[in-house]
Protein backbone atom coordinates (compact mmCIF):
# COMPACT_ATOMS: atom_id res chain seq x y z
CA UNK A 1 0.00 0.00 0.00
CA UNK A 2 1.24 3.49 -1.20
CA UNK A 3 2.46 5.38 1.77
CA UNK A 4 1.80 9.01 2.13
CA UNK A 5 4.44 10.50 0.60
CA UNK A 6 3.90 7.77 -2.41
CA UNK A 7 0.65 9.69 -3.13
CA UNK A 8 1.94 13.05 -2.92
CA UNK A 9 4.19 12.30 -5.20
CA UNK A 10 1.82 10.78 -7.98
CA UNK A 11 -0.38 13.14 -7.39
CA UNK A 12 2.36 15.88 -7.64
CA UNK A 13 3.38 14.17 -10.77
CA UNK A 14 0.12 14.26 -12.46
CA UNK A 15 -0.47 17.87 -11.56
CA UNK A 16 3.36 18.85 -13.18
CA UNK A 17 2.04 16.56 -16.48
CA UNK A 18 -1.10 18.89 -16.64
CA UNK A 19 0.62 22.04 -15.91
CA UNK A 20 3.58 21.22 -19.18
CA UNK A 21 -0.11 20.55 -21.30
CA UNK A 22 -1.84 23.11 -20.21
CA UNK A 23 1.72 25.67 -20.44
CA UNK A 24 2.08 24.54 -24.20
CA UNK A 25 -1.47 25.75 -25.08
CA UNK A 26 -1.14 28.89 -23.38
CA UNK A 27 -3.05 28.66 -20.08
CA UNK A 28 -0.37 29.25 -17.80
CA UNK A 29 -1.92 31.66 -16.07
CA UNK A 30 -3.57 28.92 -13.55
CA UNK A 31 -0.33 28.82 -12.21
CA UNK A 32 0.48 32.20 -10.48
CA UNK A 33 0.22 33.04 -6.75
CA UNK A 34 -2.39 31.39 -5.22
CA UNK A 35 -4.90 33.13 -2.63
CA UNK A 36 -6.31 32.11 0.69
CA UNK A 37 -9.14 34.23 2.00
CA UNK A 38 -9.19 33.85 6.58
CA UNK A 39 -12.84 34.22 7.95
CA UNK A 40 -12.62 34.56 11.90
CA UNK A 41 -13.67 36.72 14.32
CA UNK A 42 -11.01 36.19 16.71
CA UNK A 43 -7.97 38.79 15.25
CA UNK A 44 -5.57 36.19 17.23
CA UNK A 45 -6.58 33.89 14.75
CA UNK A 46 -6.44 35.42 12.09
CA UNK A 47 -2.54 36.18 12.73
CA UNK A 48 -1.84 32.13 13.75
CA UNK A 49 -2.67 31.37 10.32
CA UNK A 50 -1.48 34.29 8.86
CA UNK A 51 1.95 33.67 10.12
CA UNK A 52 1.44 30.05 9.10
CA UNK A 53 0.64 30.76 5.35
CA UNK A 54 1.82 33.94 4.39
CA UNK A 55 5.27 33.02 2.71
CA UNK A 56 3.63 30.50 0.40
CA UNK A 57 0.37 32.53 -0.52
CA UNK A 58 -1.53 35.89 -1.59
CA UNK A 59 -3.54 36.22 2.31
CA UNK A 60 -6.72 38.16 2.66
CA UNK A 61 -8.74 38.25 5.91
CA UNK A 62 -12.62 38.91 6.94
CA UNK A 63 -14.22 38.90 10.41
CA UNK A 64 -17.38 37.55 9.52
CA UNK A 65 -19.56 35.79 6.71
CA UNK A 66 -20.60 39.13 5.21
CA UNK A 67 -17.36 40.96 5.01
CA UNK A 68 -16.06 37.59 3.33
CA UNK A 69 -18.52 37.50 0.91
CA UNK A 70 -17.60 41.07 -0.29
CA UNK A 71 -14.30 40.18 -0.90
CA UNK A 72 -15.10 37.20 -2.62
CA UNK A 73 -17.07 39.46 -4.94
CA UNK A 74 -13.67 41.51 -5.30
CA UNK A 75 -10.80 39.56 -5.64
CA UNK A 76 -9.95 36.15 -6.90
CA UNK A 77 -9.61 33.59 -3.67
CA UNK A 78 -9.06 30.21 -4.52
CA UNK A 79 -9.32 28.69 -0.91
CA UNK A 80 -11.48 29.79 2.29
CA UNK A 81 -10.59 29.15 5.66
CA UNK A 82 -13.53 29.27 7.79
CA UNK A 83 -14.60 29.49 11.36
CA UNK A 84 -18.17 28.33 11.96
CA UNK A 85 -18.96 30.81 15.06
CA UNK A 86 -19.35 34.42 14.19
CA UNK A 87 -21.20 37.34 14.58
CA UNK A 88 -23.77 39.28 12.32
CA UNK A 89 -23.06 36.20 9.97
CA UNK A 90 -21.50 33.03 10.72
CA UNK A 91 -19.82 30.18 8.50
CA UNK A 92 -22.89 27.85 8.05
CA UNK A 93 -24.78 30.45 6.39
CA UNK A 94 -21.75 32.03 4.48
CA UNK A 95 -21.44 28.44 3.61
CA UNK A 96 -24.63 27.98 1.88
CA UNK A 97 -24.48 31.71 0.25
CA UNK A 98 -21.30 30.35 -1.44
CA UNK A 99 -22.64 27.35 -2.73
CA UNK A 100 -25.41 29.28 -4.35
CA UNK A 101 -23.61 31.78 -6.44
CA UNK A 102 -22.02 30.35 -9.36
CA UNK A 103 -18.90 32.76 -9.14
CA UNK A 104 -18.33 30.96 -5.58
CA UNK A 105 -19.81 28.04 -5.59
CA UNK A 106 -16.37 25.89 -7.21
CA UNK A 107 -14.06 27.47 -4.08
CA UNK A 108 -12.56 25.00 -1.53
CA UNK A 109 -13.76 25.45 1.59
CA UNK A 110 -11.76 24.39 4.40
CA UNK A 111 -13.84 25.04 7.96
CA UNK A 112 -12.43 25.90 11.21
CA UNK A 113 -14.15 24.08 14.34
CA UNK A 114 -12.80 23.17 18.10
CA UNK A 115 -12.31 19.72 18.99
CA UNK A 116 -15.41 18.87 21.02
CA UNK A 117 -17.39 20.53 18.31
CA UNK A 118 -18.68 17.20 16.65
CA UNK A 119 -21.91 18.22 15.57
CA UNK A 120 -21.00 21.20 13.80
CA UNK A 121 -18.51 19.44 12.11
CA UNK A 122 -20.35 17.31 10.55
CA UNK A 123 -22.98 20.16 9.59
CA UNK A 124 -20.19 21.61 7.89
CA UNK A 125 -19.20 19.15 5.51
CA UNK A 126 -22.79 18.17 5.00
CA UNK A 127 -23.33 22.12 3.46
CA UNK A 128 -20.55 21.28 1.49
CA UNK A 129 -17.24 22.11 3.32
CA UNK A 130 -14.13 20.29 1.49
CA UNK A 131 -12.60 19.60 5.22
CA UNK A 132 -11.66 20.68 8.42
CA UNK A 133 -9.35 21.87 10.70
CA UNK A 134 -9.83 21.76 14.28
CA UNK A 135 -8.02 23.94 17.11
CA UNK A 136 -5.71 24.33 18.46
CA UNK A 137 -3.88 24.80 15.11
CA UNK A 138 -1.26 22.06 14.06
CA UNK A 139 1.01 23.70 11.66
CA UNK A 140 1.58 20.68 9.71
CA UNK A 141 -1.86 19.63 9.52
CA UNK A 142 -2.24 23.14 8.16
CA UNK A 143 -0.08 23.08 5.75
CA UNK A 144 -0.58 19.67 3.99
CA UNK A 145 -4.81 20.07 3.92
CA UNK A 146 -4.51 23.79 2.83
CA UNK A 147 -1.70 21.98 0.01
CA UNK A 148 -4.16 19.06 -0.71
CA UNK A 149 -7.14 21.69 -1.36
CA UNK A 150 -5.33 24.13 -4.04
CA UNK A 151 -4.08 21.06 -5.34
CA UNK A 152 -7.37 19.56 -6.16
CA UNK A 153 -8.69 22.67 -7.01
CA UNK A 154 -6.10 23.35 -9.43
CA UNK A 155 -6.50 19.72 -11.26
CA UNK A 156 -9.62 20.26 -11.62
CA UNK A 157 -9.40 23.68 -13.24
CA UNK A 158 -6.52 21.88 -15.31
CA UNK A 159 -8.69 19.01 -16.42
CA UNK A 160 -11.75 21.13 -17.17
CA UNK A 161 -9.07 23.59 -19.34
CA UNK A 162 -7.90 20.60 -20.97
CA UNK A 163 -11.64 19.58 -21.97
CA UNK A 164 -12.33 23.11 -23.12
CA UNK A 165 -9.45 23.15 -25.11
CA UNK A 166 -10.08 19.32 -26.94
CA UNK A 167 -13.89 20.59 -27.33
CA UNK A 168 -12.90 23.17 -29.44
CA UNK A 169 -10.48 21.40 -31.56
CA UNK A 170 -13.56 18.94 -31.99
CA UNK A 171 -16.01 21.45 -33.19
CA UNK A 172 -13.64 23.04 -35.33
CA UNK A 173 -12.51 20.11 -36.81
CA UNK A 174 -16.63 19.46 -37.14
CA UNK A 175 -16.94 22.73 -39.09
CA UNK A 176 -14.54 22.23 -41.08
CA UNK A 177 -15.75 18.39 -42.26
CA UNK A 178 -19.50 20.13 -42.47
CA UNK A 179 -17.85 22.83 -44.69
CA UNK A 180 -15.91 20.30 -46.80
CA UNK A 181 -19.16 18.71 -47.69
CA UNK A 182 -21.24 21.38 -48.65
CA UNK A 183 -18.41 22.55 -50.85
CA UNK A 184 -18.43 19.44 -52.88
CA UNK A 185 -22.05 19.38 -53.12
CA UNK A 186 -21.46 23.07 -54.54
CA UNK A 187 -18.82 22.68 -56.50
CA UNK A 188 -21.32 20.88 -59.08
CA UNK A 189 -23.73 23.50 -58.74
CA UNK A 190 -24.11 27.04 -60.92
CA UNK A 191 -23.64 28.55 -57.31
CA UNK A 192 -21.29 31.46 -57.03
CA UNK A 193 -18.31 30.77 -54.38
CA UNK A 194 -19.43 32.88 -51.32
CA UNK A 195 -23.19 30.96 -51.43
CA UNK A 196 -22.92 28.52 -48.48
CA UNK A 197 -21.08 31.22 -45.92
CA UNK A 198 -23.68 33.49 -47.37
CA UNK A 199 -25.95 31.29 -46.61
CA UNK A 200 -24.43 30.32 -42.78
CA UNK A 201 -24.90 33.80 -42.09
CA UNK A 202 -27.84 34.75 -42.85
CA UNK A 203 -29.45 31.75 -41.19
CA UNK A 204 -27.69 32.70 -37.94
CA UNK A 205 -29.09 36.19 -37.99
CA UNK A 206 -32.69 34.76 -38.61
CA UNK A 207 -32.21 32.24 -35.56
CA UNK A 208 -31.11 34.36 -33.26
CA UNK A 209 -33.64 36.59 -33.85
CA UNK A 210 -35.99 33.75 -33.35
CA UNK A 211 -34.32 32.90 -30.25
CA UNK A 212 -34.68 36.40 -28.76
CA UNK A 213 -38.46 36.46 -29.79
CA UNK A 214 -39.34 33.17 -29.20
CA UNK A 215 -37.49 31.22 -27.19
CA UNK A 216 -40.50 28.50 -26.49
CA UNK A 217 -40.03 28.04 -30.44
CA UNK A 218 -36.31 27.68 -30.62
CA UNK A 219 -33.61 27.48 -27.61
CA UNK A 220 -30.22 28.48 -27.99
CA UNK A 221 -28.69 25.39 -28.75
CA UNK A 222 -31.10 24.48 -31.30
CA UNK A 223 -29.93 27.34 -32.85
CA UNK A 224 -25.93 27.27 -32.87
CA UNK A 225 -26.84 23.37 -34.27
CA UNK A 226 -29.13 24.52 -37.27
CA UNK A 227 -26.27 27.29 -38.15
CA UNK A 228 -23.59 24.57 -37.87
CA UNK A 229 -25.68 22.19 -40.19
CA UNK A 230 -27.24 24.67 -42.81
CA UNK A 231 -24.87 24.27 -45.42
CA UNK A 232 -25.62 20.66 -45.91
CA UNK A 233 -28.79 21.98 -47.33
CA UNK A 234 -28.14 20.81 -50.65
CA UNK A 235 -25.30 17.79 -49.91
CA UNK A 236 -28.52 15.81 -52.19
CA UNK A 237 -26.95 17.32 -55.36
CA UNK A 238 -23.61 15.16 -55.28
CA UNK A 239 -26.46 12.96 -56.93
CA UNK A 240 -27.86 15.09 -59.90
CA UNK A 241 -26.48 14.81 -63.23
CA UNK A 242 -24.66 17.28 -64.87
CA UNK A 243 -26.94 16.97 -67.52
CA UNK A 244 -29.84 18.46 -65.11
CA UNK A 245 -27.60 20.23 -62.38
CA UNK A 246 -25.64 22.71 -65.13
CA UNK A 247 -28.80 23.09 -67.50
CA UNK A 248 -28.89 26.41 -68.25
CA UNK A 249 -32.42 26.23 -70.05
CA UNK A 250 -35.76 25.55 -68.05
CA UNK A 251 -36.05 21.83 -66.87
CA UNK A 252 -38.50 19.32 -68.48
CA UNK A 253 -41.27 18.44 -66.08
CA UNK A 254 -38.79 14.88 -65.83
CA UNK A 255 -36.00 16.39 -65.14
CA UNK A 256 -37.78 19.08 -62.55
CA UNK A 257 -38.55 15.58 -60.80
CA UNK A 258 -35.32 14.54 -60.80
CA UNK A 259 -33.92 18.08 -59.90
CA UNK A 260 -36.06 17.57 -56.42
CA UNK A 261 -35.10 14.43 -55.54
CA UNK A 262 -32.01 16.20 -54.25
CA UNK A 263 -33.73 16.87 -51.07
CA UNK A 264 -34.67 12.88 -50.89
CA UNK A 265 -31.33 11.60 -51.07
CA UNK A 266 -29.49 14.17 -48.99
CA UNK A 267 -31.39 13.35 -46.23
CA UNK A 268 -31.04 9.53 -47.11
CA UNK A 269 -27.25 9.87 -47.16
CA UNK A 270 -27.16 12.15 -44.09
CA UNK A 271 -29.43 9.29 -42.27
CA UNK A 272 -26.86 6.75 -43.24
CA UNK A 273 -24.53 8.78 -41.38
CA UNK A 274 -25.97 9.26 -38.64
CA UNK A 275 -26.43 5.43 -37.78
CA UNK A 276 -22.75 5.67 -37.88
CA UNK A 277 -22.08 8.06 -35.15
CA UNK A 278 -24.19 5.85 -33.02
CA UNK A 279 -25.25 7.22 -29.59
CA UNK A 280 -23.67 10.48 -30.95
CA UNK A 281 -26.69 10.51 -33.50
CA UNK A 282 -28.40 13.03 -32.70
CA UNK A 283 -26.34 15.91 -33.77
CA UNK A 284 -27.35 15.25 -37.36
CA UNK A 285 -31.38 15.69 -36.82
CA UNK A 286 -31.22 19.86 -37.89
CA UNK A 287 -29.30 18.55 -40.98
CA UNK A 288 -31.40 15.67 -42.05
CA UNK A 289 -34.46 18.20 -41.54
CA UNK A 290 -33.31 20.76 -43.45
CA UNK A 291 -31.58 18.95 -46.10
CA UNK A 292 -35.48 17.14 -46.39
CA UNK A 293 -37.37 19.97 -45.87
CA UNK A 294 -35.88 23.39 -47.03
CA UNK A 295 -38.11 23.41 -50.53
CA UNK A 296 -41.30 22.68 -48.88
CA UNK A 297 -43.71 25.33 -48.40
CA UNK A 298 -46.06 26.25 -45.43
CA UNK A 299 -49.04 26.28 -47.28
CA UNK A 300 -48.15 22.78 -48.41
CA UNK A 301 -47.34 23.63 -52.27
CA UNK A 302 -43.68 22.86 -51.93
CA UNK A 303 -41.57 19.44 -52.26
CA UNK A 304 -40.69 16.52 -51.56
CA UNK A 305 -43.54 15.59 -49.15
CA UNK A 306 -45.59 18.57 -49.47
CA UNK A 307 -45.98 19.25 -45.81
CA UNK A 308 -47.82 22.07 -44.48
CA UNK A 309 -47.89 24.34 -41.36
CA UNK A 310 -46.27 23.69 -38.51
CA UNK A 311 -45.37 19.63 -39.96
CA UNK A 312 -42.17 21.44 -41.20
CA UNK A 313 -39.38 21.40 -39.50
CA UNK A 314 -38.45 24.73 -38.24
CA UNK A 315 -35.18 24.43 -39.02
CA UNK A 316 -35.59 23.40 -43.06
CA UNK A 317 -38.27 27.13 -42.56
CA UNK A 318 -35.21 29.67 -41.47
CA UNK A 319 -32.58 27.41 -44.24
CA UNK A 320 -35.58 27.86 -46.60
CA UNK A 321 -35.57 31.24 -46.72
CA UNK A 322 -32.01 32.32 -46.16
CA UNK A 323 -32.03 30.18 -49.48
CA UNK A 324 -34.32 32.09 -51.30
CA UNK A 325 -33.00 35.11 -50.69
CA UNK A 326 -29.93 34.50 -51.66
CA UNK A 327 -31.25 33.25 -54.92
CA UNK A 328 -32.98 35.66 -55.66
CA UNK A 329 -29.86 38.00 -55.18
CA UNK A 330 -27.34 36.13 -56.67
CA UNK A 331 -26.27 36.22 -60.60
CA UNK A 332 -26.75 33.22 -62.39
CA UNK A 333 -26.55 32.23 -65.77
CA UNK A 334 -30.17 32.41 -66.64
CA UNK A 335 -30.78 35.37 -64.55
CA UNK A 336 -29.50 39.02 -63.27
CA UNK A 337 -28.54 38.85 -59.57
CA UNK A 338 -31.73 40.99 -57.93
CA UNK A 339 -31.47 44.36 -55.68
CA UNK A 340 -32.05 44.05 -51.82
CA UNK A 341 -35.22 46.21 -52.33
CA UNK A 342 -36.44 43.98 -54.97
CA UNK A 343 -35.45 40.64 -53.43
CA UNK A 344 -37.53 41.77 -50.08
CA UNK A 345 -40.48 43.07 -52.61
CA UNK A 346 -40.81 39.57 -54.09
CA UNK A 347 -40.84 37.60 -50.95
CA UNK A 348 -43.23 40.03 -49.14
CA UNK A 349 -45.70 40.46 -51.95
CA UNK A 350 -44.94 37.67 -54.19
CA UNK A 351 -44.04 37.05 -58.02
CA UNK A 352 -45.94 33.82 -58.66
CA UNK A 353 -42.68 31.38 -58.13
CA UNK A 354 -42.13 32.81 -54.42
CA UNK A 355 -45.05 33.72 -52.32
CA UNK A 356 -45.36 35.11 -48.66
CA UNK A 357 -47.78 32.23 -48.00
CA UNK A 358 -44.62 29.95 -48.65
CA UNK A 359 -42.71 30.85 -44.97
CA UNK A 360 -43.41 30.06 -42.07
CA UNK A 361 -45.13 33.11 -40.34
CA UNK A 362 -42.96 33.61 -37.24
CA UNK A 363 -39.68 33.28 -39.60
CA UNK A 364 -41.14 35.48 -41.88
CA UNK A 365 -41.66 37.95 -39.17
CA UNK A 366 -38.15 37.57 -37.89
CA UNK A 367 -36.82 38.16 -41.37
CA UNK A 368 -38.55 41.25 -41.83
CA UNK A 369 -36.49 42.99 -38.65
CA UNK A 370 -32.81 41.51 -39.67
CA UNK A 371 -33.77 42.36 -43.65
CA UNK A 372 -30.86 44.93 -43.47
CA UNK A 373 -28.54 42.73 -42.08
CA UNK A 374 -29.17 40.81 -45.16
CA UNK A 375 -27.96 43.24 -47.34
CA UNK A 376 -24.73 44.33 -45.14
CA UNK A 377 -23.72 40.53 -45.78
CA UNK A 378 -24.31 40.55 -49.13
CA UNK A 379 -22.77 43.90 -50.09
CA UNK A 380 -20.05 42.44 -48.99
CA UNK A 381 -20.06 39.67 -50.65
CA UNK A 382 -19.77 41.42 -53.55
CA UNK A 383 -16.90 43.57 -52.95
CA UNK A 384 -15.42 40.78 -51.94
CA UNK A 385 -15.41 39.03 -55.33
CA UNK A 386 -14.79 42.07 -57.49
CA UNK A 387 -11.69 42.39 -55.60
C-alpha cells in the first residue's frame, strides 16, 4: 500500500504533467500566486494562520460571513478558511451563500471548528465544506490540507481547461468536415463561391432573432446546431447529373422531378450517417431536416412531401428562406442577380414562383427585422469578389 508520501508524489506528478499541457497551449496563467481568504472573528486567529501561510500565498482576511462574501465578490480567492462561530453572519450560512452563487460556488472550503465541536462538524461538511481543521492549530496539519485543497482545485481547473481546449479542436474540426461537404455538393452546382457562408450567415441572424423572440419556439442550442448544419442543405446534389444540375435552359417536367429528388437523397445519405455516429446521433437531426425539408412550403405547395404548417421542420423554414433570398440576389446564368429592395419586394408580396404564403409566419416575421442585415452581408459579398 502506497504510503503518504507515495501519493503526494503521484499526485504531484500528475499535476506537473497537466501544468507542461496546459503551459504549451497557453493557459499558464492557472499557475500564479495562489490566494487564501481567513474568515474569523477572533484577530488572534487570524494572525496564527497568517503567520502560518503567508510566505507560500496571496492572504486576505474577513471577520465575519458578510465581510467575506464582499471580498469574494472583489478579488480572486481560490481557498477559504472558515470558522463556523461568528457574529452578524457566521460560517454555516456564508457556507450555503457560497454554494449558491455560481462565481463561488467551485471554491474549496476548508472550515475551522474546536475539537469537542462534533456536531457542527459534521454540519459543515454536509453544506458542502471540502474539510476541516480543528483547534488548536497544528502547523503541519495546516499546511498539507490547505496543500491538498489548491491542489485539487487546481486539477480540476486543469482538467476542465484541458476539456475546453479538446472541445474546441472537436467542433472546429466538425466545421470544417461540415464545410468540406457542402463545398463538394457546390462545386457541381451554378452557385457562385461565397453561397454557403452566405448562406451560414444569414441563417444565424434569422435564428437568433428567433431565439430572442421566441425562445418556447427555438432554444439556444437548437440554434448554434441549425447554423452549424445549414450548409448541408443541398449535400442531395452530389447525386444530380450534370446533364440536369448545369442546364442552363428551363427543366422538363422529368428532369424538374429529378432536380427535387435532391432533397430525398441528402437526407437519405445524411441518415446513413448518422447510424454511424451511433449514440452520438443526434447531432445530425437539424441537418437531415433541413436537407429534407428546405423546398417545402407552409401552405403545403412545396416538395418533396408537401408538408404544411407547422409539420415542417423549423429548421428546413429559417434554411428555406435564407435560401431564397440568396437566390434571388445572386447572378446566375439564366438570370440578373436581384437588388435588396427587390429581393424583399418579391418575398413580401410575391411574383408567382415565391409567395409570402410559402414561410413560415414567425420566420417570416423575424426576417422582416434583420432584412438589413441581409444586405450588409451581401454587399459584402460582392466587394469581396470584385476584388
Amino acid at each position: 500500500m502506497k504510503n503518504l508520501l507515495e501519493i503526494m508524489d503521484l499526485n504531484t506528478n500528475v499535476i506537473n504533467q497537466i501544468k507542461n499541457d496546459l503551459k504549451t497551449k497557453g493557459c499558464d496563467r492557472m499557475f500564479e500566486k495562489k490566494s487564501i481568504l481567513i474568515v474569523d472573528d477572533q484577530k488572534e486567529n487570524i494572525t496564527a494562520l497568517k503567520s502560518l501561510l503567508n510566505d507560500q500565498y496571496e492572504i486576505y482576511a474577513a471577520l465575519n460571513g458578510k465581510a467575506a462574501l464582499r471580498v469574494m465578490n472583489v478579488v480572486r480567492i481560490d481557498l477559504v478558511l472558515l470558522d463556523l462561530v461568528m457574529p452578524i453572519m457566521d460560517g454555516f450560512e456564508t457556507l450555503r451563500l457560497m454554494k449558491m452563487d455560481e462565481k463561488l460556488e467551485n471554491i474549496p472550503v476548508i472550515f475551522i471548528t474546536s475539537a469537542l465541536e462534533d456536531a457542527k462538524e459534521s454540519m459543515g461538511l454536509s453544506l458542502g465544506a471540502a474539510d476541516y481543521i480543528k483547534k488548536p492549530y497544528n502547523p503541519t496539519i495546516i499546511n498539507i490540507k490547505v496543500k491538498n485543497q489548491l491542489e485539487n482545485k487546481m486539477y480540476r481547473e486543469s482538467l476542465e481547461q484541458l476539456v475546453e481546449i479538446r472541445t474546441q479542436e472537436i467542433e472546429a474540426s466538425r466545421e470544417a468536415i461540415i464545410m468540406g461537404m457542402s463545398y463538394l455538393a457546390e462545386g457541381r452546382d451554378q452557385e457562385t463561391g461565397g453561397h454557403i457562408k452566405r448562406m451560414q450567415q444569414y441563417t444565424r441572424i434569422i435564428a437568433n432573432q428567433i431565439v430572442h423572440d421566441y425562445p418556447e419556439a427555438l432554444t439556444k442550442e437548437d440554434a448554434k446546431s441549425i447554423v452549424l448544419l445549414a450548409p448541408l442543405h443541398d449535400i442531395g446534389k452530389v447525386n444530380i447529373p450534370d446533364s440536369i444540375l448545369l442546364k442552363e435552359d428551363k427543366l422538363t417536367s422529368d428532369e424538374f422531378e429529378m432536380m427535387k429528388a435532391h432533397t430525398t437523397f441528402g437526407a437519405e445519405v445524411l441518415k446513413k450517417t448518422e447510424n454511424l455516429l451511433h449514440e452520438y446521433s443526434n447531432f445530425l437531426k437539424h441537418a437531415i431536416d433541413i436537407a429534407e425539408g428546405h423546398h417545402e412550403k407552409y401552405d403545403g405547395s412545396g416538395y418533396p412531401k408537401g408538408l404544411k404548417g407547422d409539420e415542417i421542420p423549423l429548421s428546413a423554414c429559417i434554411s428555406s428562406i435564407a435560401d431564397i433570398y440568396d437566390a434571388l440576389t445572386s447572378e446566375r446564368p439564366y438570370k440578373r442577380a436581384l437588388s435588396h429592395e427587390e429581393a424583399l419586394d418579391i418575398i413580401y408580396n410575391g411574383d408567382g414562383r415565391v409567395e409570402p404564403q410559402h414561410f413560415n409566419p414567425i420566420v417570416l416575421e423575424s426576417f422582416r427585422k434583420v432584412a438589413n442585415r441581409f444586405n450588409e452581408i451581401r454587399q459584402s459579398s460582392v466587394r469581396l469578389y470584385e476584388l
